[in-house]
C-alpha atoms as a PDB file:
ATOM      1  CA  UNK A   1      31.076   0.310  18.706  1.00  0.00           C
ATOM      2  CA  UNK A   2      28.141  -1.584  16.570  1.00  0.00           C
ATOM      3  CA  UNK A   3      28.706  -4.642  15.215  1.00  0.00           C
ATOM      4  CA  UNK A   4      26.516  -4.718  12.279  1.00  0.00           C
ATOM      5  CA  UNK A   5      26.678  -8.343   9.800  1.00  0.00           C
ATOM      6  CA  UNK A   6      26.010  -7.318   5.843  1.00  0.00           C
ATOM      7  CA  UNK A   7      24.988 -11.197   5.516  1.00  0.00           C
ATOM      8  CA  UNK A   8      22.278 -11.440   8.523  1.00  0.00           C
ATOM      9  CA  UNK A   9      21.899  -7.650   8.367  1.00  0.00           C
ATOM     10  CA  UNK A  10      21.418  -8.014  12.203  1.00  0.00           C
ATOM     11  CA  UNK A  11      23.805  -5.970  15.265  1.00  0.00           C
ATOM     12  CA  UNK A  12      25.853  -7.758  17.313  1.00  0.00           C
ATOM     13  CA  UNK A  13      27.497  -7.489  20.749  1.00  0.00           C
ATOM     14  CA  UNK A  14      30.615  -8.758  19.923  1.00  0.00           C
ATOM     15  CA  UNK A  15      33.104 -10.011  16.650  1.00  0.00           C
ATOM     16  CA  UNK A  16      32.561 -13.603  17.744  1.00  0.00           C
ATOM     17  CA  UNK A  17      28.440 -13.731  18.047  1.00  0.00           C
ATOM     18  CA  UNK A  18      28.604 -12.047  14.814  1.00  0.00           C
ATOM     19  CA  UNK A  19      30.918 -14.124  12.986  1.00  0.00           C
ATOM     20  CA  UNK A  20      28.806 -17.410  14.823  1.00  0.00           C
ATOM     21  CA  UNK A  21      25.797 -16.024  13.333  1.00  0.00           C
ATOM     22  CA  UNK A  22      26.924 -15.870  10.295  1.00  0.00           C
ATOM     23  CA  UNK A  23      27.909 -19.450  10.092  1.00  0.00           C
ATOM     24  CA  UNK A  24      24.749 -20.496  10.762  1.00  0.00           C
ATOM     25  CA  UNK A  25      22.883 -18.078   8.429  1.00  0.00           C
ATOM     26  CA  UNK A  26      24.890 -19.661   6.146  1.00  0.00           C
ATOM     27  CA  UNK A  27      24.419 -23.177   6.587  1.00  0.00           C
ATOM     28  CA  UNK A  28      21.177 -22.963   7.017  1.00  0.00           C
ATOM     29  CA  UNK A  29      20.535 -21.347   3.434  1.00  0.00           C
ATOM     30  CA  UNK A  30      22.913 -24.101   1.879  1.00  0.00           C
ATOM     31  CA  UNK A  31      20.805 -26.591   3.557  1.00  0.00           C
ATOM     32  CA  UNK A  32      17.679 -25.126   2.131  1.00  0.00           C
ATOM     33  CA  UNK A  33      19.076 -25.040  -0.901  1.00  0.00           C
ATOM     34  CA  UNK A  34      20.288 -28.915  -0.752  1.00  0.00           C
ATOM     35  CA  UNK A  35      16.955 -29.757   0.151  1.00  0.00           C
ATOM     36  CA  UNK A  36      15.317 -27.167  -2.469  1.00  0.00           C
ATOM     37  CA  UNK A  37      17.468 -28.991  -5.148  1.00  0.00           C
ATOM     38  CA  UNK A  38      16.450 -32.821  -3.899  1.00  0.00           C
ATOM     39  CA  UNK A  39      13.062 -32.098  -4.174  1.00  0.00           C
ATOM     40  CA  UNK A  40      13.786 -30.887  -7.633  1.00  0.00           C
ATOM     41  CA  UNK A  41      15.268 -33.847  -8.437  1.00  0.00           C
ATOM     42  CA  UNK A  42      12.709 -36.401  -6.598  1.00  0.00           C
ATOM     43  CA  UNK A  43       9.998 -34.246  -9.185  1.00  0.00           C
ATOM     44  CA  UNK A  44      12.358 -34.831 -12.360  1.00  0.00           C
ATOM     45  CA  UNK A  45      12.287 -38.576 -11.252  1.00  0.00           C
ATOM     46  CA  UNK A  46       8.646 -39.026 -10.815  1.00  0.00           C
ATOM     47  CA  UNK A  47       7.952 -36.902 -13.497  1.00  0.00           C
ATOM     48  CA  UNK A  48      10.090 -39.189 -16.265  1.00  0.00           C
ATOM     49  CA  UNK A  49       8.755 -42.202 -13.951  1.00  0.00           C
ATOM     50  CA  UNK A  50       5.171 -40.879 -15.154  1.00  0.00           C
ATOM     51  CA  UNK A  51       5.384 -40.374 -18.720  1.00  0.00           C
ATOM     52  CA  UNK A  52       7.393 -43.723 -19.168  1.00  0.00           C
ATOM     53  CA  UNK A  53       4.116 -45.519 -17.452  1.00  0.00           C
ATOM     54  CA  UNK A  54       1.746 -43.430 -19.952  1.00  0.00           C
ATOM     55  CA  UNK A  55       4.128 -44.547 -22.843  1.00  0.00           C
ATOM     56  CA  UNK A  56       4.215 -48.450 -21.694  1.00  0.00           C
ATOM     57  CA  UNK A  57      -0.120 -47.934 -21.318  1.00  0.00           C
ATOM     58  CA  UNK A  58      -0.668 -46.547 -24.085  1.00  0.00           C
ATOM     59  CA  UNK A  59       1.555 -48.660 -25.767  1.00  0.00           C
ATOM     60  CA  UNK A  60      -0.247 -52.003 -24.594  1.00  0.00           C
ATOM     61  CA  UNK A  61      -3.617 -50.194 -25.741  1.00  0.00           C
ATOM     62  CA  UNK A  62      -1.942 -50.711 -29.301  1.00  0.00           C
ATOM     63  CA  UNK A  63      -1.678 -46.099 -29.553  1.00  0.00           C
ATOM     64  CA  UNK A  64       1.773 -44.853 -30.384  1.00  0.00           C
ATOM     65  CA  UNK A  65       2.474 -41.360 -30.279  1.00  0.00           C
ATOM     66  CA  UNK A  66       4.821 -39.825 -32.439  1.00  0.00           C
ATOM     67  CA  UNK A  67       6.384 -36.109 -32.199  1.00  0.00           C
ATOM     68  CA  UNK A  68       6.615 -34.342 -35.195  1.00  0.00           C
ATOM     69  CA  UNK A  69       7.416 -30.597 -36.236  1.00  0.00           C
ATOM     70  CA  UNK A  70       3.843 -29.565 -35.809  1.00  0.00           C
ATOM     71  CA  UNK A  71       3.373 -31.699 -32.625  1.00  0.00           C
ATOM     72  CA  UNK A  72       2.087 -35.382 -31.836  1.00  0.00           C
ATOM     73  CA  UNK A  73       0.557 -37.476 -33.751  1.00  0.00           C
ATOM     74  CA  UNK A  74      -1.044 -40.300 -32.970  1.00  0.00           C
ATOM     75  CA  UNK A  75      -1.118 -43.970 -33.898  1.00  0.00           C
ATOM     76  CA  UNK A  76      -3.325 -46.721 -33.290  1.00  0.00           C
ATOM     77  CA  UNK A  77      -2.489 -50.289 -34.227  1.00  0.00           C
ATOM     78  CA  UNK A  78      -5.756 -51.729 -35.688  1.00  0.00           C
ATOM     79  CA  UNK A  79      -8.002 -51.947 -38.316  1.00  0.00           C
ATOM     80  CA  UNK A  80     -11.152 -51.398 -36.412  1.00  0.00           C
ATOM     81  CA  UNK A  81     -13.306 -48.802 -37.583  1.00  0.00           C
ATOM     82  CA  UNK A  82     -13.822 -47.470 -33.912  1.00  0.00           C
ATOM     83  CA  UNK A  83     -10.100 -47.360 -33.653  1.00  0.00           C
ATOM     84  CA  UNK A  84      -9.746 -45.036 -36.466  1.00  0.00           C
ATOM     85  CA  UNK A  85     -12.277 -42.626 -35.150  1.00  0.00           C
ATOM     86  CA  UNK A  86     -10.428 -42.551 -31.967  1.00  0.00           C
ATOM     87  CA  UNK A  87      -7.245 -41.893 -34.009  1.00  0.00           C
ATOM     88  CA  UNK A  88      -8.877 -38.806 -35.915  1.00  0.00           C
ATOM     89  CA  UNK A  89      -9.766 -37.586 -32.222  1.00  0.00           C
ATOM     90  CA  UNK A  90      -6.486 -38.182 -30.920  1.00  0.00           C
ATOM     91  CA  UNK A  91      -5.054 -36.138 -33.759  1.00  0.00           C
ATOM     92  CA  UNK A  92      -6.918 -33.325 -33.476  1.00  0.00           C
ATOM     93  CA  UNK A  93      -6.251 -33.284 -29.550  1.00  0.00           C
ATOM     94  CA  UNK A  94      -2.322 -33.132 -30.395  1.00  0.00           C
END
């Protein structure tokens, strides 16, 4: 008789080294995908950990961005010349 596993796809020599190697196939595919979805999760965090640092420099630079229907528009806090010019650029970059 062949012992054949539809989860491992692999033949076996007996019921119980079948059923053993299943077990492990499985655990070790949800462990993968434990680990698959932590990394996600690290990402999301350094990710939201990233943009909030851009926000709080930008910020201090006295630039605000602002998301609108047709995208982002920029802000700067001043009423330097220079400051406007870089505004104008901003703008055109969002």
């Amino acid at each position: 008789m062949r012992i054949i596993s539809d989860i491992t796809g692999k033949e076996y020599k007996t019921v119980d080294e079948c059923l053993a190697a299943e077990k492990a196939f499985e655990e070790k595919k949800a462990k993968e995908e434990a680990e698959k979805k932590a990394l996600k999760e690290k990402k999301d965090a350094a990710y939201q950990k990233a943009i909030a640092a851009c926000d709080e420099y930008l910020k201090l630079c006295g630039i605000e961005l602002e998301f609108t229907k047709d995208g982002y528009r920029a802000k700067i806090h001043s009423n330097d010349k220079a400051d406007k010019i870089f505004e104008d650029i901003l703008n055109m970059m969002f």
